[in-house]
C-alpha atoms as a PDB file:
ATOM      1  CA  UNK A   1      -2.635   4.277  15.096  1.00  0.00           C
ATOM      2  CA  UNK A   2      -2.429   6.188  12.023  1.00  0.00           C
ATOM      3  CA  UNK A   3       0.703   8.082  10.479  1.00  0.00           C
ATOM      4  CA  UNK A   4      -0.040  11.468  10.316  1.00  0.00           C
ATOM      5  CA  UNK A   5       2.875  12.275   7.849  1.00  0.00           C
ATOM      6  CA  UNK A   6       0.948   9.111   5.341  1.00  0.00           C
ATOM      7  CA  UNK A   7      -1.925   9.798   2.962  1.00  0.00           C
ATOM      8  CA  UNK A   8      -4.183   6.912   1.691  1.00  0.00           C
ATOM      9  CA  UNK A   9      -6.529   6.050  -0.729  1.00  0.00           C
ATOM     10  CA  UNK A  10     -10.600   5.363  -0.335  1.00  0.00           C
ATOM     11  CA  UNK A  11      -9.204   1.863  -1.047  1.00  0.00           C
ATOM     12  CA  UNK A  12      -7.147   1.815   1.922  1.00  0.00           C
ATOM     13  CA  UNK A  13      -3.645   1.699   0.330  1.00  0.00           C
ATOM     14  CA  UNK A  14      -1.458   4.337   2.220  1.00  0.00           C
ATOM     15  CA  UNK A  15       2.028   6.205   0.545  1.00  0.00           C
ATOM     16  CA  UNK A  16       4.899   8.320   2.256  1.00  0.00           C
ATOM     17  CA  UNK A  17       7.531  10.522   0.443  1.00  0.00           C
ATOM     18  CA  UNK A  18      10.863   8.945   1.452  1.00  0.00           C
ATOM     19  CA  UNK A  19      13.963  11.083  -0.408  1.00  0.00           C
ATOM     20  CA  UNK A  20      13.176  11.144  -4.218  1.00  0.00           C
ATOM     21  CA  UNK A  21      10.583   8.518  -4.207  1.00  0.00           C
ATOM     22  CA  UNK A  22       7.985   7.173  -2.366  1.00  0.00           C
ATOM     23  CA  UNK A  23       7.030   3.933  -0.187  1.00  0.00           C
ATOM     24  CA  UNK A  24       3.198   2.204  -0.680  1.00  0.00           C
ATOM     25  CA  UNK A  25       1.745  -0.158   0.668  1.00  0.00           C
ATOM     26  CA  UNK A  26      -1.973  -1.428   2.159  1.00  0.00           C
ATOM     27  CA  UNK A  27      -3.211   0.227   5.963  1.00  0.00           C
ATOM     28  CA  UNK A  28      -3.634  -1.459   9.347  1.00  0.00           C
ATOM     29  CA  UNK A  29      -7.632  -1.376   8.610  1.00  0.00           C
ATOM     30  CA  UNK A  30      -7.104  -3.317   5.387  1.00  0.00           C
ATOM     31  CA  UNK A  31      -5.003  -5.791   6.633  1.00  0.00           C
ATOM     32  CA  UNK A  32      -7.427  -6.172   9.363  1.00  0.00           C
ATOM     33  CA  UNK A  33      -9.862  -6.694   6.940  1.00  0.00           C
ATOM     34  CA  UNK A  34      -7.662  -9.640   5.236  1.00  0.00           C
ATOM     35  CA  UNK A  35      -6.958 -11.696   8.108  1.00  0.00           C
ATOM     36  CA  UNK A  36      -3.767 -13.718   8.022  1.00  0.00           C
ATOM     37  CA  UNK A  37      -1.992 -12.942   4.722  1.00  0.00           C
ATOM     38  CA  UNK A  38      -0.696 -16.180   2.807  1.00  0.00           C
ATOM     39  CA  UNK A  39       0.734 -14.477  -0.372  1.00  0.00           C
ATOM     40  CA  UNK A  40       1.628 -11.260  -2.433  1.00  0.00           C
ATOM     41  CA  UNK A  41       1.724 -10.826  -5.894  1.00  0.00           C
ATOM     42  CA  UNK A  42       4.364  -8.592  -6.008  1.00  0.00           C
ATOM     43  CA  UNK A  43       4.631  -6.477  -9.656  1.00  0.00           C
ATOM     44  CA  UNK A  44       7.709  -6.195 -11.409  1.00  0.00           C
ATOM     45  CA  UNK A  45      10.595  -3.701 -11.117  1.00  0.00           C
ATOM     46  CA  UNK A  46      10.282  -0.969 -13.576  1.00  0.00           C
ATOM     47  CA  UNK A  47       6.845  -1.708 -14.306  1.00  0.00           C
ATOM     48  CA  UNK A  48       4.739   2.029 -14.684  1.00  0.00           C
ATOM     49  CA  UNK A  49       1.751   2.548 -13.122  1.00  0.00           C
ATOM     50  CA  UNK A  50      -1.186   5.026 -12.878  1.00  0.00           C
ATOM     51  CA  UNK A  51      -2.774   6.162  -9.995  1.00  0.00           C
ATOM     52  CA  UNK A  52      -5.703   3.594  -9.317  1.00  0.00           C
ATOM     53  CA  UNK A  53      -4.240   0.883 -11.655  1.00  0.00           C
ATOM     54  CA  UNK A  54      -3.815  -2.440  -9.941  1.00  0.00           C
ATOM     55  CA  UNK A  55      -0.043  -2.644  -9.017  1.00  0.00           C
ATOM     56  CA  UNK A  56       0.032  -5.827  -6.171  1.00  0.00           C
ATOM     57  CA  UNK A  57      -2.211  -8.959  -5.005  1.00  0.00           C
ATOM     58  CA  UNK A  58      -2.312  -9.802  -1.672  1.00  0.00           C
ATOM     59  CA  UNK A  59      -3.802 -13.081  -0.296  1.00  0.00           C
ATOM     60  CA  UNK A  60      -5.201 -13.879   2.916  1.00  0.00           C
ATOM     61  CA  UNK A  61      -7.434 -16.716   4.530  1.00  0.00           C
ATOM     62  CA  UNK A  62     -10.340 -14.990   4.098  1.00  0.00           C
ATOM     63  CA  UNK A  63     -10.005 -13.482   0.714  1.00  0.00           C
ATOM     64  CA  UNK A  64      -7.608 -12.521  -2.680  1.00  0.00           C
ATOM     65  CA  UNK A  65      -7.660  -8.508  -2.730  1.00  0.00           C
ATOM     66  CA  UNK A  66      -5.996  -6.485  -5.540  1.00  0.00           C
ATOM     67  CA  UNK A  67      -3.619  -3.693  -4.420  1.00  0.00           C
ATOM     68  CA  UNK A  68      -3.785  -0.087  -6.312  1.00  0.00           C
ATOM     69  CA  UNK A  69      -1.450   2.111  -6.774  1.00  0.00           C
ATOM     70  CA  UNK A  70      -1.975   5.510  -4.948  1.00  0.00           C
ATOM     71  CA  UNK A  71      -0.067   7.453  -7.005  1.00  0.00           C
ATOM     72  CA  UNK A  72       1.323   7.172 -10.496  1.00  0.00           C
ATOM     73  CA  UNK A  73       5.202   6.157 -11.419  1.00  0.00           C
ATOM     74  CA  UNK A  74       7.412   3.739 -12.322  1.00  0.00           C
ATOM     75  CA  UNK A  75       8.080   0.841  -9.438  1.00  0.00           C
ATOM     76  CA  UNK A  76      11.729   1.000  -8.348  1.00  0.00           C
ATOM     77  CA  UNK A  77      11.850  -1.476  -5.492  1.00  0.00           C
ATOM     78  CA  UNK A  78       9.364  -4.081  -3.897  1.00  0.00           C
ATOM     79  CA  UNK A  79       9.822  -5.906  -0.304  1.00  0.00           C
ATOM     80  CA  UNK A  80      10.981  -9.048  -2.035  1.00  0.00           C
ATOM     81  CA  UNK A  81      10.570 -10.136   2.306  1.00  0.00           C
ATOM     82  CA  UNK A  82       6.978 -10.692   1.340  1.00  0.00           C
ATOM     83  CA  UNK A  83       7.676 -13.721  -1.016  1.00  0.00           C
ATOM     84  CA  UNK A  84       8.462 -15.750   2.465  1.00  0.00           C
ATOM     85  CA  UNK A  85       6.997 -13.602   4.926  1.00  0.00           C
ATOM     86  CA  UNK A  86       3.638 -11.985   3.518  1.00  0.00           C
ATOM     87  CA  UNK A  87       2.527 -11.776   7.247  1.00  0.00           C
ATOM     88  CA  UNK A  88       4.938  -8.677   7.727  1.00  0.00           C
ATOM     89  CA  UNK A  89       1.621  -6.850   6.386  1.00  0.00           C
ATOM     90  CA  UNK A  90      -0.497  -8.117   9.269  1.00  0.00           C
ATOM     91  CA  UNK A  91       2.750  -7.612  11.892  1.00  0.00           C
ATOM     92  CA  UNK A  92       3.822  -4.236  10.539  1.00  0.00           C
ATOM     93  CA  UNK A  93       1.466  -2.390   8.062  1.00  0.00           C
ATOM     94  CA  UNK A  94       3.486   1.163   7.886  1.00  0.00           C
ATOM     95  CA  UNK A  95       6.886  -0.715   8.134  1.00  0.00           C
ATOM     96  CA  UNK A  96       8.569  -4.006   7.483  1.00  0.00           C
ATOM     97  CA  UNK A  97       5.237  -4.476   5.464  1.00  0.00           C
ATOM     98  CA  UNK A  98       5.777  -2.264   2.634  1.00  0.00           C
ATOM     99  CA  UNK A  99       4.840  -3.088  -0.591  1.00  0.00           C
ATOM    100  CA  UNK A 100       6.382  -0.957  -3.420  1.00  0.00           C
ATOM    101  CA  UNK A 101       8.708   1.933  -3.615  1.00  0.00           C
ATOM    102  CA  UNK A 102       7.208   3.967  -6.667  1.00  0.00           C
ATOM    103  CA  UNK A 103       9.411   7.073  -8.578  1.00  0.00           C
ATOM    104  CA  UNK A 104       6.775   9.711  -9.379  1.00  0.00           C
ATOM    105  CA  UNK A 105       7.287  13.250 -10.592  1.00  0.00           C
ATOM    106  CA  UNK A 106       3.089  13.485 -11.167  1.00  0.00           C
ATOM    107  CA  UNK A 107       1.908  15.945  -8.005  1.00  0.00           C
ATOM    108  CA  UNK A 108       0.315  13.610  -5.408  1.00  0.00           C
ATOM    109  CA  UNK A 109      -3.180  14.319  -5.561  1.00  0.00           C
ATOM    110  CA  UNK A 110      -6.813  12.843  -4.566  1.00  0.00           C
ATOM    111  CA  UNK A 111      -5.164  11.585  -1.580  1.00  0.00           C
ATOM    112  CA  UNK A 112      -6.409  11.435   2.131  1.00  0.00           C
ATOM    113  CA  UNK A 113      -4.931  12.798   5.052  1.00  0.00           C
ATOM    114  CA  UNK A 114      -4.954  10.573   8.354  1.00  0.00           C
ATOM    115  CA  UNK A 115      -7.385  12.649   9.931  1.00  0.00           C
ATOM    116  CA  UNK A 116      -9.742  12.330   6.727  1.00  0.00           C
ATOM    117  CA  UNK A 117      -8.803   8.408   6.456  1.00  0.00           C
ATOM    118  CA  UNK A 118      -9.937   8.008   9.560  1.00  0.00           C
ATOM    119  CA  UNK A 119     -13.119   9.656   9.067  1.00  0.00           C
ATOM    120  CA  UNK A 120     -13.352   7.010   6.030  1.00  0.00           C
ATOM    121  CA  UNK A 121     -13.061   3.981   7.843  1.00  0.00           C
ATOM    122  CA  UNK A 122     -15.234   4.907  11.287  1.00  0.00           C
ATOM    123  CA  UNK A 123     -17.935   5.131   8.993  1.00  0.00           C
ATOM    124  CA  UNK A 124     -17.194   1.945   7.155  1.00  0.00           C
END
């Protein structure tokens, strides 16, 4: 269920190196977690972030959850689909539900692995 070639966050946001950037966005267990997601805040394009600053919203039936960034950049791209499809998150959490692509040249760090993620949420 997990990509092994992700890493993720003890907040359950998940990134993947894709060329000279890198993709974000929240895991299956967070979405989970959500329910059915009505909205996302998406941040704007350009906008730089540190690792563990707030970079997204996302809103769901259940709750409004603040998205952080797992590693720190400038945001390049988001998945303008969400503004009229946020349930792409709950369909496709590692795909069509991306959130941001992120520029970083900062060395990825204080990240989990899948294996270690997984640990994470079993015992949540």
């Amino acid at each position: 269920m997990l990509p092994q070639d992700f890493q993720y966050t003890r907040s359950h946001e998940w990134v993947k190196e894709d060329g000279e950037c890198f993709i974000a966005g929240i895991t299956f267990f967070a979405q989970e977690q959500l329910g059915d997601i009505t909205f996302v805040e998406l941040p704007e394009v350009g906008k730089l972030v540190e690792q563990g600053d707030e970079m997204a919203v996302v809103e769901s039936v259940k709750a409004a959850s603040e998205i952080y960034a797992p590693i720190s950049g400038e945001i390049i791209a988001v998945n303008t689909d969400l503004e009229d499809t946020p349930e792409l998150i709950n369909e496709d959490p590692f795909g069509k539900g991306w959130i941001i692509r992120i520029k970083s040249s900062a060395t990825v760090s204080n990240l989990l692995s899948a294996d270690e993620y997984a640990q994470l949420i079993q015992g949540d």
